[in-house]
Protein backbone atom coordinates (compact mmCIF):
# COMPACT_ATOMS: atom_id res chain seq x y z
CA UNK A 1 3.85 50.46 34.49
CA UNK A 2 5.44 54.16 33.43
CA UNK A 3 9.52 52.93 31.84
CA UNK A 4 10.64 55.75 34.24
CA UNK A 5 8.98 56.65 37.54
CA UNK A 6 10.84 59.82 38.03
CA UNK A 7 10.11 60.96 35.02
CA UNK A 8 6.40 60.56 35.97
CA UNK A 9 6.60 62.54 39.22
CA UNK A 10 7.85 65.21 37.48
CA UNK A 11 4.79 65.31 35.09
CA UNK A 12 2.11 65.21 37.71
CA UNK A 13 0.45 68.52 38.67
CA UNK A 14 -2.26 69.64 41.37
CA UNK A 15 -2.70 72.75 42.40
CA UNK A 16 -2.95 74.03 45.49
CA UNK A 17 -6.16 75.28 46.36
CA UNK A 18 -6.91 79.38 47.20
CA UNK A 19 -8.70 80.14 50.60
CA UNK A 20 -12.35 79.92 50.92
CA UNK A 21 -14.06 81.27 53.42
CA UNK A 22 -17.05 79.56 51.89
CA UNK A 23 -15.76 76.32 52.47
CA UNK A 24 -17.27 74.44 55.32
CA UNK A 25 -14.26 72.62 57.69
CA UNK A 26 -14.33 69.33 58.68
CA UNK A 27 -15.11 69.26 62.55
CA UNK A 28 -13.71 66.01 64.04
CA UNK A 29 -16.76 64.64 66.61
CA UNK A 30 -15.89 64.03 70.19
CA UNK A 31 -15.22 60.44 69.72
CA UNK A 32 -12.23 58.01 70.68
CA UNK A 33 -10.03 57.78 68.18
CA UNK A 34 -8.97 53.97 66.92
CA UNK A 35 -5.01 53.41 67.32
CA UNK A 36 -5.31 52.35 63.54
CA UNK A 37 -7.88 52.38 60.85
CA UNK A 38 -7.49 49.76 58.10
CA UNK A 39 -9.38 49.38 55.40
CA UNK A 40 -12.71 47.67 55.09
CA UNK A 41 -12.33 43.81 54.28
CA UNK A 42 -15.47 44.17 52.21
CA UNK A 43 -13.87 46.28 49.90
CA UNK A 44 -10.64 44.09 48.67
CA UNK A 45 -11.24 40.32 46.90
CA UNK A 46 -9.46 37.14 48.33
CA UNK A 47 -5.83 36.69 48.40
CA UNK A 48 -4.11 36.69 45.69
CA UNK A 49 -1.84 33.48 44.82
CA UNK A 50 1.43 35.95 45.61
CA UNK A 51 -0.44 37.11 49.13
CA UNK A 52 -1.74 40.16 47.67
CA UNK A 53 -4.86 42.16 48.50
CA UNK A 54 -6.54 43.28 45.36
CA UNK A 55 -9.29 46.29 45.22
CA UNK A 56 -12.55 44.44 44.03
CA UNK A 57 -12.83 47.61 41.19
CA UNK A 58 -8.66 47.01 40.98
CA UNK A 59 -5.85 49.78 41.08
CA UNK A 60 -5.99 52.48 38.65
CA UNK A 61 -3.07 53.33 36.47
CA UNK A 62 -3.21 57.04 34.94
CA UNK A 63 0.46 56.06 33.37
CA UNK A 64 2.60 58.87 32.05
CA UNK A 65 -0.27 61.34 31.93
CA UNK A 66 -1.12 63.82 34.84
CA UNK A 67 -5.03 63.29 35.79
CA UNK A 68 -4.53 62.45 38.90
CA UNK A 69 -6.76 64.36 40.46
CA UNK A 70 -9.45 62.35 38.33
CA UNK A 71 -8.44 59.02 38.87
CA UNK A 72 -7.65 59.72 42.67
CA UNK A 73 -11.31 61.58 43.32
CA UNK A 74 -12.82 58.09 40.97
CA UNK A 75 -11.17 55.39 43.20
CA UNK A 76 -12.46 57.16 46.52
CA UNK A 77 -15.79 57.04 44.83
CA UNK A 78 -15.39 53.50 44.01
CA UNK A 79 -14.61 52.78 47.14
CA UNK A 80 -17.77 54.65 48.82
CA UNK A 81 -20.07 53.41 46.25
CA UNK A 82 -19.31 49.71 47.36
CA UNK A 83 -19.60 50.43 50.84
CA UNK A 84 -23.07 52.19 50.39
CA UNK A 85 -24.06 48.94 48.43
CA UNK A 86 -23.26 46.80 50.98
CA UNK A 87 -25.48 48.62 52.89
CA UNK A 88 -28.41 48.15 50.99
CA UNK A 89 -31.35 45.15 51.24
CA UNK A 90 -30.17 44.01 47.91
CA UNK A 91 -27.42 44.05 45.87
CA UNK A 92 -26.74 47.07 43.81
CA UNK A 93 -24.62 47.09 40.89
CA UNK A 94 -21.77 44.89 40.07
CA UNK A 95 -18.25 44.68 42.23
CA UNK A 96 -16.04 45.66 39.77
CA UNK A 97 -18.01 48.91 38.57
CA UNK A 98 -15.45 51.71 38.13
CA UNK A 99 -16.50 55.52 37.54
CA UNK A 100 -15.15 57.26 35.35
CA UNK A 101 -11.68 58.84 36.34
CA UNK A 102 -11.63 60.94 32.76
CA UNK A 103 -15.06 62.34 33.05
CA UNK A 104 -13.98 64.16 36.27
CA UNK A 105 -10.93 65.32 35.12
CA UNK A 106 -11.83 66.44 32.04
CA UNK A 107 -15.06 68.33 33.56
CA UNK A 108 -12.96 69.80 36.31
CA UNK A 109 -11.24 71.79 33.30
CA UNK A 110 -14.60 74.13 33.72
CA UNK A 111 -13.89 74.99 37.14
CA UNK A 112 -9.68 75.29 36.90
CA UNK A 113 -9.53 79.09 37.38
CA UNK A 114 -6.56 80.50 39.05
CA UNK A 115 -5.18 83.89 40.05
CA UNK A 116 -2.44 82.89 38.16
CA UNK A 117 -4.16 83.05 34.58
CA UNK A 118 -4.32 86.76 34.81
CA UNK A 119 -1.04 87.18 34.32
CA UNK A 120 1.16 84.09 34.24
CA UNK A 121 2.44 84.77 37.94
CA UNK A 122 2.13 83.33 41.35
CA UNK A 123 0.80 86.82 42.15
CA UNK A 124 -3.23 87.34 43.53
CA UNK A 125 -4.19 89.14 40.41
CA UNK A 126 -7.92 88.17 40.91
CA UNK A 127 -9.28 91.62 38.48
CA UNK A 128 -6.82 89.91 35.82
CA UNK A 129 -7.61 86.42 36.43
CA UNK A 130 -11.50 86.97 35.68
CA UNK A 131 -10.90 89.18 32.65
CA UNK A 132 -8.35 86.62 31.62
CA UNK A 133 -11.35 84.03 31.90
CA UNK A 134 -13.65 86.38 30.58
CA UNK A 135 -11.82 87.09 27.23
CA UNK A 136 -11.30 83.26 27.01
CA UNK A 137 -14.95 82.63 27.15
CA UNK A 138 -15.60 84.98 24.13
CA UNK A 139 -13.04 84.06 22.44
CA UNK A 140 -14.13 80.19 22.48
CA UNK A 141 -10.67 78.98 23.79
CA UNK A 142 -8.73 77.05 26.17
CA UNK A 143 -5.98 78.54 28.19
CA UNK A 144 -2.67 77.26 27.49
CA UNK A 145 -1.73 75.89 30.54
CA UNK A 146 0.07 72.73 30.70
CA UNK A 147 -1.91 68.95 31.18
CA UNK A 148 -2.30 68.11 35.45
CA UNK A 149 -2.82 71.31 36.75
CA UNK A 150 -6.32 70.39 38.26
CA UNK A 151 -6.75 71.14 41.84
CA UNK A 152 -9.09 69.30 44.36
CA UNK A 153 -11.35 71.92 44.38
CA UNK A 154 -12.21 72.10 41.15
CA UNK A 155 -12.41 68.39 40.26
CA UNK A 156 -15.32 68.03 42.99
CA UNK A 157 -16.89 70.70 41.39
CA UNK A 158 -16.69 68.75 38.41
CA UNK A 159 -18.60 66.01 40.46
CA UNK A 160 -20.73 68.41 42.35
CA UNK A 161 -22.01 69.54 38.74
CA UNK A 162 -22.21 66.62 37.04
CA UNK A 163 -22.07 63.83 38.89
CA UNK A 164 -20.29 61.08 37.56
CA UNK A 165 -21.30 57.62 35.27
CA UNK A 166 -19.35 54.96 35.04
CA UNK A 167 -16.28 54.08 32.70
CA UNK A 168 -17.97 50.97 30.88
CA UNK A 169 -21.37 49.19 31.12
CA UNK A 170 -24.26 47.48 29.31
CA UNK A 171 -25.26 50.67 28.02
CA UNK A 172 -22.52 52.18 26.32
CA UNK A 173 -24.17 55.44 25.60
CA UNK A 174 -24.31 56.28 29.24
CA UNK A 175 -21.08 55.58 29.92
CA UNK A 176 -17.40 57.96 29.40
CA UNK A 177 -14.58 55.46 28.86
CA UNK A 178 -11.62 56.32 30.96
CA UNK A 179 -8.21 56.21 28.55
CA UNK A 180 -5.80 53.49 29.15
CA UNK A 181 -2.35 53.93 30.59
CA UNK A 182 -0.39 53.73 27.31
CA UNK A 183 -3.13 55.85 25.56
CA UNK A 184 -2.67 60.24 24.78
CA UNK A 185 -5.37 61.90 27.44
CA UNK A 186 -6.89 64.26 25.71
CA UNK A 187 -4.70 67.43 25.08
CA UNK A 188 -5.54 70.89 26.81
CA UNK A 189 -6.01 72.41 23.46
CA UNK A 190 -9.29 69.77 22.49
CA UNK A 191 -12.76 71.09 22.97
CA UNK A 192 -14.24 70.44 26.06
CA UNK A 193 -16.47 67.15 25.84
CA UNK A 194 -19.88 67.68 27.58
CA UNK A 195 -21.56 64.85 29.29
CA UNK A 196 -24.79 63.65 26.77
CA UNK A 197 -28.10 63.39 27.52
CA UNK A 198 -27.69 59.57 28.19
CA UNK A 199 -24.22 60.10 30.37
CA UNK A 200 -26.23 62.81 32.37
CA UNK A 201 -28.87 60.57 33.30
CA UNK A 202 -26.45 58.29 34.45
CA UNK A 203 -24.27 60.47 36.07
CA UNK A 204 -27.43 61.95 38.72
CA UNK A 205 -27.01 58.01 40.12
CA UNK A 206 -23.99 59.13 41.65
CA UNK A 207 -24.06 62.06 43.49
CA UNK A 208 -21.67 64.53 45.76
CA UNK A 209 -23.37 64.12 49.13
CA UNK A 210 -21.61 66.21 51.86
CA UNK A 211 -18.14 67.55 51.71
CA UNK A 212 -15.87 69.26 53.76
CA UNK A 213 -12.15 70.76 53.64
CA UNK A 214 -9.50 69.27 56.20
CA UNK A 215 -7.59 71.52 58.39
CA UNK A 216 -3.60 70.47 58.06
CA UNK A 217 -4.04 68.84 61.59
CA UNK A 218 -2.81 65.49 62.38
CA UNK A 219 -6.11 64.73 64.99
CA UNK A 220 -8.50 66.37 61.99
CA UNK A 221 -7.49 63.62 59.85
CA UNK A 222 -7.37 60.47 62.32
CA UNK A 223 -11.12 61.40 63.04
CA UNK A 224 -11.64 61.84 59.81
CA UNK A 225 -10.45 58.63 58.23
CA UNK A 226 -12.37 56.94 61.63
CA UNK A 227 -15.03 58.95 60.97
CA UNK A 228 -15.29 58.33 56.06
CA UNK A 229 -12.23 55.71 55.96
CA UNK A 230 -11.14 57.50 52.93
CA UNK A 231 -9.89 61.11 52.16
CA UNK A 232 -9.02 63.01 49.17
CA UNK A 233 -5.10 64.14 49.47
CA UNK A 234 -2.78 66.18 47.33
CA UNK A 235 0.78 66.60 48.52
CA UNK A 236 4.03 67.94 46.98
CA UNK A 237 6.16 64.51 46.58
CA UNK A 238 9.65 63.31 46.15
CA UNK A 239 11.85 60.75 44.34
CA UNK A 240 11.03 58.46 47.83
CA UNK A 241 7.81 58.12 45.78
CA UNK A 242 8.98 56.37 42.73
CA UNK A 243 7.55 52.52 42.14
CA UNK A 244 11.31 51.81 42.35
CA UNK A 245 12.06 53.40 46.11
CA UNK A 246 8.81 52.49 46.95
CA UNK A 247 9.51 48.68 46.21
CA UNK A 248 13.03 48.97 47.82
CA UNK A 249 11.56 50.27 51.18
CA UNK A 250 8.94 47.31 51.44
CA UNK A 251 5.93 49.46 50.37
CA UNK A 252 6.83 52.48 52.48
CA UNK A 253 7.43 55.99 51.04
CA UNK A 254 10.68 56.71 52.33
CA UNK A 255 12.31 60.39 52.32
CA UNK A 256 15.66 60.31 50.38
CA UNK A 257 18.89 62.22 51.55
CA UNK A 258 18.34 64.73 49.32
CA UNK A 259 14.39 65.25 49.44
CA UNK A 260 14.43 67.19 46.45
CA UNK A 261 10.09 67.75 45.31
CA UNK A 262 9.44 66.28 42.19
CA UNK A 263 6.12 67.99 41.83
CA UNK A 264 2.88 67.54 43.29
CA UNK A 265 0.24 64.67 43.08
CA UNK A 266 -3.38 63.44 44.65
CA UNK A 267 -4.36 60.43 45.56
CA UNK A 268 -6.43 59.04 48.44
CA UNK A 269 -5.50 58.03 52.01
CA UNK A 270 -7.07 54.67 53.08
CA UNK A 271 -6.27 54.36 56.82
CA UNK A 272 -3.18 55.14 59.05
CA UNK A 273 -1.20 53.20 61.95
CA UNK A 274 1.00 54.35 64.12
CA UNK A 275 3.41 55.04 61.75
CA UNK A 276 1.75 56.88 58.92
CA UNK A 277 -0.91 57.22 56.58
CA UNK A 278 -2.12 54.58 54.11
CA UNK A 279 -1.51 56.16 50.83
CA UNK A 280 -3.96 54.24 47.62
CA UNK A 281 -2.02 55.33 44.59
CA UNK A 282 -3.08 55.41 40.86
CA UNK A 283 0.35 53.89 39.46
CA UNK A 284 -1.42 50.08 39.10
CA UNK A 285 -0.92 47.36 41.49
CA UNK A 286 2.83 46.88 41.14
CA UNK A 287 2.73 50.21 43.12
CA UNK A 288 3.02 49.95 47.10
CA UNK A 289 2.95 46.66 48.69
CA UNK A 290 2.32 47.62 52.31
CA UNK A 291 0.89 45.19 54.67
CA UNK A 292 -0.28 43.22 51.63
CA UNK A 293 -1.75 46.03 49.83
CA UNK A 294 -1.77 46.22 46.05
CA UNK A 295 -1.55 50.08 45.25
CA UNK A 296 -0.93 51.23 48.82
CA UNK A 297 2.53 52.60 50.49
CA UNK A 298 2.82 54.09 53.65
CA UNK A 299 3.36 58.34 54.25
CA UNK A 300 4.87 58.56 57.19
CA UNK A 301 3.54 61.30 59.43
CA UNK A 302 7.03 63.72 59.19
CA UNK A 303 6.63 63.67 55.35
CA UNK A 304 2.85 64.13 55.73
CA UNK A 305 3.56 67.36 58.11
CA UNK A 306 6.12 69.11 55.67
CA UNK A 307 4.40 68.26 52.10
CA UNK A 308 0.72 67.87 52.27
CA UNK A 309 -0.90 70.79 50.44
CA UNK A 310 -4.79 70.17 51.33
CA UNK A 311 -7.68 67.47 51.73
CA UNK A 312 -10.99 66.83 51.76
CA UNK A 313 -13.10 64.47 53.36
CA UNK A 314 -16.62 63.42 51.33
CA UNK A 315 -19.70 61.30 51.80
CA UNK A 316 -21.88 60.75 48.37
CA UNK A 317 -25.61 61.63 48.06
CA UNK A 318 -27.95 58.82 48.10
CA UNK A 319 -29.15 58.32 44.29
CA UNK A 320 -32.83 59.71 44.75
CA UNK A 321 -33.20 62.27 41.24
CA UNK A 322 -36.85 62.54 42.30
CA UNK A 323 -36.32 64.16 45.41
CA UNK A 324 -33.86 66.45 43.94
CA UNK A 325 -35.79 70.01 43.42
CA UNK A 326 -36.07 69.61 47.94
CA UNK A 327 -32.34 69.90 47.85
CA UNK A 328 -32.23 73.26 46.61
CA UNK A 329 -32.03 75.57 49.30
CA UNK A 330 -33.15 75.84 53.04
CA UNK A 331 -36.47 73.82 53.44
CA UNK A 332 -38.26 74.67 56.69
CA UNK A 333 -37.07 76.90 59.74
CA UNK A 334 -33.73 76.81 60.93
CA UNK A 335 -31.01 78.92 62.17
CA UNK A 336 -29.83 81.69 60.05
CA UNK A 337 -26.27 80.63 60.77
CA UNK A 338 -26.23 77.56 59.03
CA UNK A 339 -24.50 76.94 55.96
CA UNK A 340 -26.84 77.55 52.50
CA UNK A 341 -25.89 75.50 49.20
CA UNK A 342 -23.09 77.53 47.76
CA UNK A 343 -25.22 76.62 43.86
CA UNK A 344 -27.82 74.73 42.10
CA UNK A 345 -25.45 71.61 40.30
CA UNK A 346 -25.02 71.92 36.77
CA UNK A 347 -26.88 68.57 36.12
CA UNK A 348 -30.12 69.38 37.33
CA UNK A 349 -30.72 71.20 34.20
CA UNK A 350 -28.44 69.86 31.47
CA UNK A 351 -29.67 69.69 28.35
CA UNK A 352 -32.10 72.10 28.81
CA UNK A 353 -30.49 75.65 29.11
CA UNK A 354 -27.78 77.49 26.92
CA UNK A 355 -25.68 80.80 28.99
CA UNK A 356 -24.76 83.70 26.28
CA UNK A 357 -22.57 86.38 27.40
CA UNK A 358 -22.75 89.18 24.44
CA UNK A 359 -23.30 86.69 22.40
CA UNK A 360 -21.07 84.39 22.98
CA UNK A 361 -21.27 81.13 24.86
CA UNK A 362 -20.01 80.82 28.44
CA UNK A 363 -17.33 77.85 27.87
CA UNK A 364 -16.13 77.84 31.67
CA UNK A 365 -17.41 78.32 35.24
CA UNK A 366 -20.25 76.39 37.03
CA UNK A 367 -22.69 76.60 33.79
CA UNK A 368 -20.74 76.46 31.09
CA UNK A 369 -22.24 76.01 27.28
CA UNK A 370 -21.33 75.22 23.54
CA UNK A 371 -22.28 74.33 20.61
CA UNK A 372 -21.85 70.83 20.89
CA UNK A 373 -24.44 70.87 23.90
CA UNK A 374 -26.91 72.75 22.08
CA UNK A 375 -26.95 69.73 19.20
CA UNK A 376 -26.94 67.02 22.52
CA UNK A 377 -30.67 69.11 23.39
CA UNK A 378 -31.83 68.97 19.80
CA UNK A 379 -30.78 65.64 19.37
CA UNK A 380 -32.68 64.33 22.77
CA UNK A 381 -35.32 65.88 21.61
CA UNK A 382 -36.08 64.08 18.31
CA UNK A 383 -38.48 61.72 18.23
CA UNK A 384 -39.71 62.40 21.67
CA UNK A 385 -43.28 62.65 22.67
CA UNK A 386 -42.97 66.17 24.21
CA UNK A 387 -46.17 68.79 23.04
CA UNK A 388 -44.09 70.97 22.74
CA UNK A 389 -40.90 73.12 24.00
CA UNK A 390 -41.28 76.14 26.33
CA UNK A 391 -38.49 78.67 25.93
CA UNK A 392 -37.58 81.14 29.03
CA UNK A 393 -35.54 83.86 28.22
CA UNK A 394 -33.24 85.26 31.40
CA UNK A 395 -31.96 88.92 31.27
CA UNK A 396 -28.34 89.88 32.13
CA UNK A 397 -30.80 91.62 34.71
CA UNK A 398 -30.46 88.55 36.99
CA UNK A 399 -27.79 87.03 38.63
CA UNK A 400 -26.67 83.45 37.06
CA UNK A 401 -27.01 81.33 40.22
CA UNK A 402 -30.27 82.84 41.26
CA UNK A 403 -31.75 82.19 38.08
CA UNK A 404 -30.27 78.87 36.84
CA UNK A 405 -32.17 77.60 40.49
CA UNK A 406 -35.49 79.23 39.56
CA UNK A 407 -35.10 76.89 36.30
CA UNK A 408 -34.47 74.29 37.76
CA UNK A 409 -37.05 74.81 40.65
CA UNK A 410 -39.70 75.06 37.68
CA UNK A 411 -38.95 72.25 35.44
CA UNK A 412 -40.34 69.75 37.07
CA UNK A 413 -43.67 71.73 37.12
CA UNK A 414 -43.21 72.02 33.48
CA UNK A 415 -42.62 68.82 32.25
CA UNK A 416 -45.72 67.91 34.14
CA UNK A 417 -47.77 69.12 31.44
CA UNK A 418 -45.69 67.46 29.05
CA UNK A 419 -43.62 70.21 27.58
CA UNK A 420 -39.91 70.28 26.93
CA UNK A 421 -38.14 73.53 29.33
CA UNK A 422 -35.30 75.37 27.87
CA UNK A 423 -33.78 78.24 29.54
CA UNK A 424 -31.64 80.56 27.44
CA UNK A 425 -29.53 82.61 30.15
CA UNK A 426 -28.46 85.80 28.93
CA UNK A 427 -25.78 86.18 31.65
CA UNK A 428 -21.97 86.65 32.60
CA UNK A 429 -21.05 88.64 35.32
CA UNK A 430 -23.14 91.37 34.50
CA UNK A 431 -25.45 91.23 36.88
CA UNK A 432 -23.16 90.55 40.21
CA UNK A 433 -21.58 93.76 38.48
CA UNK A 434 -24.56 95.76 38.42
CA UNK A 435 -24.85 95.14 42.11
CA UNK A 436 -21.56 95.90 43.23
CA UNK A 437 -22.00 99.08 41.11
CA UNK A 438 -25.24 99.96 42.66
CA UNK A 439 -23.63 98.79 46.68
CA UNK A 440 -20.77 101.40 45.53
CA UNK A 441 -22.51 104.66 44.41
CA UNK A 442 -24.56 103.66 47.89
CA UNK A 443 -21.56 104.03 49.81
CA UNK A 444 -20.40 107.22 47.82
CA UNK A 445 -23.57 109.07 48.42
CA UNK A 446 -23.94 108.00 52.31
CA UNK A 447 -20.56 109.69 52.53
CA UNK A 448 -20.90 112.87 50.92
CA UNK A 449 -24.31 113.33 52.52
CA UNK A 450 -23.02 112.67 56.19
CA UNK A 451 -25.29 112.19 59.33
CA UNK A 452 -27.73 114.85 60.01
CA UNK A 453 -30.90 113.01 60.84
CA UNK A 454 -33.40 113.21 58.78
CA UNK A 455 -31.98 115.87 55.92
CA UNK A 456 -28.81 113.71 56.05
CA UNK A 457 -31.58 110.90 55.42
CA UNK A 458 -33.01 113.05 52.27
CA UNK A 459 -30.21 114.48 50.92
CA UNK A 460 -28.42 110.97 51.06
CA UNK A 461 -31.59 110.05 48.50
CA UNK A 462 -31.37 112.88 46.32
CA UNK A 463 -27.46 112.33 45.69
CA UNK A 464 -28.46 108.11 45.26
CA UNK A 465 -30.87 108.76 42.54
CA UNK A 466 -28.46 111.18 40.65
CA UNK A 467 -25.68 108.23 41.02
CA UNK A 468 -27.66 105.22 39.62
CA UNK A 469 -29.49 107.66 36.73
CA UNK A 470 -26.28 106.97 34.46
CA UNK A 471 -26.04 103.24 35.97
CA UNK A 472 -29.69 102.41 34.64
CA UNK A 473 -29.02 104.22 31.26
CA UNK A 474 -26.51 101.88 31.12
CA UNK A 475 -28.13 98.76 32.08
CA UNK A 476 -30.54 99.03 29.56
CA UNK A 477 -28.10 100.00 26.71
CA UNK A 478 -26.23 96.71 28.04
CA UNK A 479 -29.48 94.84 27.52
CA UNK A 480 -29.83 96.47 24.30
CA UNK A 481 -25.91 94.98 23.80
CA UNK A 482 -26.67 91.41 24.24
CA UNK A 483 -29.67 91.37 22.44
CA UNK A 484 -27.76 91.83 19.37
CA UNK A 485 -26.16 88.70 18.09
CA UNK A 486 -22.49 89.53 18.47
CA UNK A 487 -22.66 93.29 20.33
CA UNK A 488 -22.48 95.13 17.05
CA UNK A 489 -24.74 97.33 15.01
CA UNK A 490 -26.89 99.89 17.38
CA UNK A 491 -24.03 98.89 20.38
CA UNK A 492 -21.21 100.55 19.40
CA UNK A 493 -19.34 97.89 21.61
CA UNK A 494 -20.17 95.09 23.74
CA UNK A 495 -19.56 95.82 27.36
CA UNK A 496 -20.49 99.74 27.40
CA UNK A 497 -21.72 99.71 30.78
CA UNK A 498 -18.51 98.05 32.36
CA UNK A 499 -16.76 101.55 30.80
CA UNK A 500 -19.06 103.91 31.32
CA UNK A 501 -20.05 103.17 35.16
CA UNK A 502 -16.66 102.25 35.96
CA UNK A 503 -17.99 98.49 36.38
């Protein structure tokens, strides 16, 4: 246990997460809503000697360090993997299998982009917060933010990426230990860790499945805790919250006279009853106490209504890797309304593909690269029985998502004939920026050419092709750019084409 629980509050960190209109919402069905929803008998072992209910996978402890946005998304996996075991015509796995609470967070460190990196202010500074992220990327550095500011967003991208592989196992290469409670977490300033060949394999067992974002409404998340039993929570919290208040109230999270926030945290709800929500904590099993419950407290709904900051409600994939390449995209007819797959994960083609910006390798976003993952290729590829390898090359011509799922679409066609695929994207933003570029001089031209039929039609043309003349001079000079190794020598500097067509 922490020596001082306040002094933990104050250290954890989640952000809250920016609006989305991509994000699909969690519609509660027209069912009947249970008057309580407790947690699943199958998931806890027998009575302790003291009365206590223990997880069968136990209750995580992240100590005096901030992931817990890691160890909160890892226990409601835990929890959903045993359930989808229990399911199955034989046993799967082992009851105390835990994933890995550090892989997440440390992965979701790809993904943690804010407004607020721009410029160090709450403020929406979204042109400074991607040239911020941009210069970071070239530069080969972390930002300097401070540990625990991971939102739930971006650690189940981290998981929608990656996957996830378990802490410990009979194969230790496949696994990413999680650090103890009493042991440093790896500082912002360390290099991000990729997953290995081995701990990729591993981690496409354990898919993201579907997901959805919960509306702040009280019915959205009865239904939806009827509907999953478990949801992933971040809230801003108090001192009510401390092991020691928690304890003194009988395993309820009580809000003190002077409900001053201590920060925010995440962790996952379990259940309600009429009087709250059933909070599963990552502060060990000395934590909570409610109705029996090792780890678990009570949130009353009041406290719920004025702190919770968002939530999402998640189902994982069923483990199928050979059925994967069907899951990219639309497959068949359907309506034109419905929801598309926002990306191709990360994992379908890891350790096979390297993204370059002038250069430079991309360190952050969905597809993120480094050295260190080019020797985890090389090194899976010694001694194998490949022919040979095939290289594709990907111009800045393309954009990144588009291309990353041809790649993957095709390497499955590829091995087939026994040769190793390796995709070198030559990418960035360039080519979302070429677009908007193109979409603008568009607009520009339809304006100054008005509406007059058919010679509004013409000279609308005529005024287009003298816009984007300068735009594809300066696409291929770009080209030219990232060609070199570094942007120098015939480039006078990398980037000309964000300058000279005002991208």
């Amino acid at each position: 246990m922490p020596q001082d629980p306040k002094d933990l509050l104050t250290q954890n960190g989640v952000e809250t997460d920016r609006l989305d209109l991509r994000d699909l919402t969690y519609t509660p069905p027209l069912t009947t809503l249970r008057r309580s929803v407790m947690p699943d008998p199958a998931l806890f072992q027998p009575a302790q000697p003291d009365g206590r209910l223990l997880p069968l996978f136990g209750v995580r402890d992240q100590g005096q360090s901030a992931r817990c946005t890691g160890f909160a998304l890892a226990a409601l996996i835990d929890m959903q993997r045993r359930l989808q075991a229990a399911s199955a015509p034989e046993p799967v796995g082992a009851d105390d299998e835990r994933t890995s609470a550090d892989m997440l967070y440390q992965l979701a460190r790809l993904h943690d982009l804010y407004p607020q990196d721009g410029d160090g202010k709450d403020g929406d500074n979204k042109d400074g917060a991607r040239e911020a992220a941009r210069m970071s990327r070239l530069a080969g550095i972390t930002r300097p933010r401070r540990d625990g500011i991971r939102s739930l967003r971006s650690v189940l991208k981290a998981f929608y990426h990656h996957g996830v592989c378990l802490e410990n196992g009979p194969d230790a290469n496949a696994c990413w230990p999680t650090a103890g409670p009493t042991d440093p977490p790896e500082g912002e300033a360390a290099e991000i860790t990729f997953p290995t060949a081995p701990q990729a394999d591993a981690a496409r067992a354990v898919p993201l499945g579907a997901y959805c974002r919960l509306a702040p409404i009280l019915h959205h998340y009865h239904a939806a805790l009827t509907d999953t039993g478990t949801a992933l929570v971040a809230a801003h919290i108090h001192d009510g919250w401390s092991a020691r208040a928690v304890a003194g109230a009988g395993g309820e999270i009580r809000v003190p006279a002077t409900a001053e926030r201590r920060g925010s945290h995440a962790f996952v709800l379990i259940g309600y009853d009429e009087h709250g929500f059933l909070v599963l904590n990552s502060l060990g099993p000395e934590w909570g106490g409610y109705r029996g419950y090792a780890g678990v407290a009570l949130w009353r709904y009041a406290d719920w209504a004025k702190n919770v900051m968002d939530g999402w409600v998640l189902r994982l994939g069923v483990p199928a890797p050979d059925s994967f390449e069907f899951t990219l995209g639309r497959q068949g007819a359907g309506s034109a309304q419905e929801p598309v797959p926002n990306s191709t994960p990360c994992i379908a083609l890891i350790g096979r593909y390297l993204t370059l910006e002038d250069g430079e390798y991309i360190r952050l976003g969905a597809y993120p690269s480094s050295p260190a993952l080019l020797e985890n290729s090389l090194r899976g590829l010694g001694g194998s029985d490949w022919k040979g390898v095939v290289l594709w090359l990907s111009s800045g011509l393309h954009l990144l998502g588009e291309s990353f799922t041809a790649a993957a679409r095709r390497r499955a066609a590829i091995e087939a004939m026994g040769y190793y695929p390796f995709t070198l994207f030559w990418a960035g933003n360039f080519g979302e920026s070429a677009l908007q570029a193109l979409h603008d001089s568009a607009e520009r031209s339809a304006r100054i050419a008005g509406s007059n039929g058919a010679d509004g039609e013409r000279l609308r043309d005529l005024v287009f092709e003298g816009e984007i003349r300068s735009i594809g001079r300066a696409i291929w000079r770009e080209i030219q750019c990232q060609c070199d190794t570094r942007g120098l020598g015939r480039c006078a500097a990398p980037g000309r084409i964000a300058r000279r067509s005002g991208l």
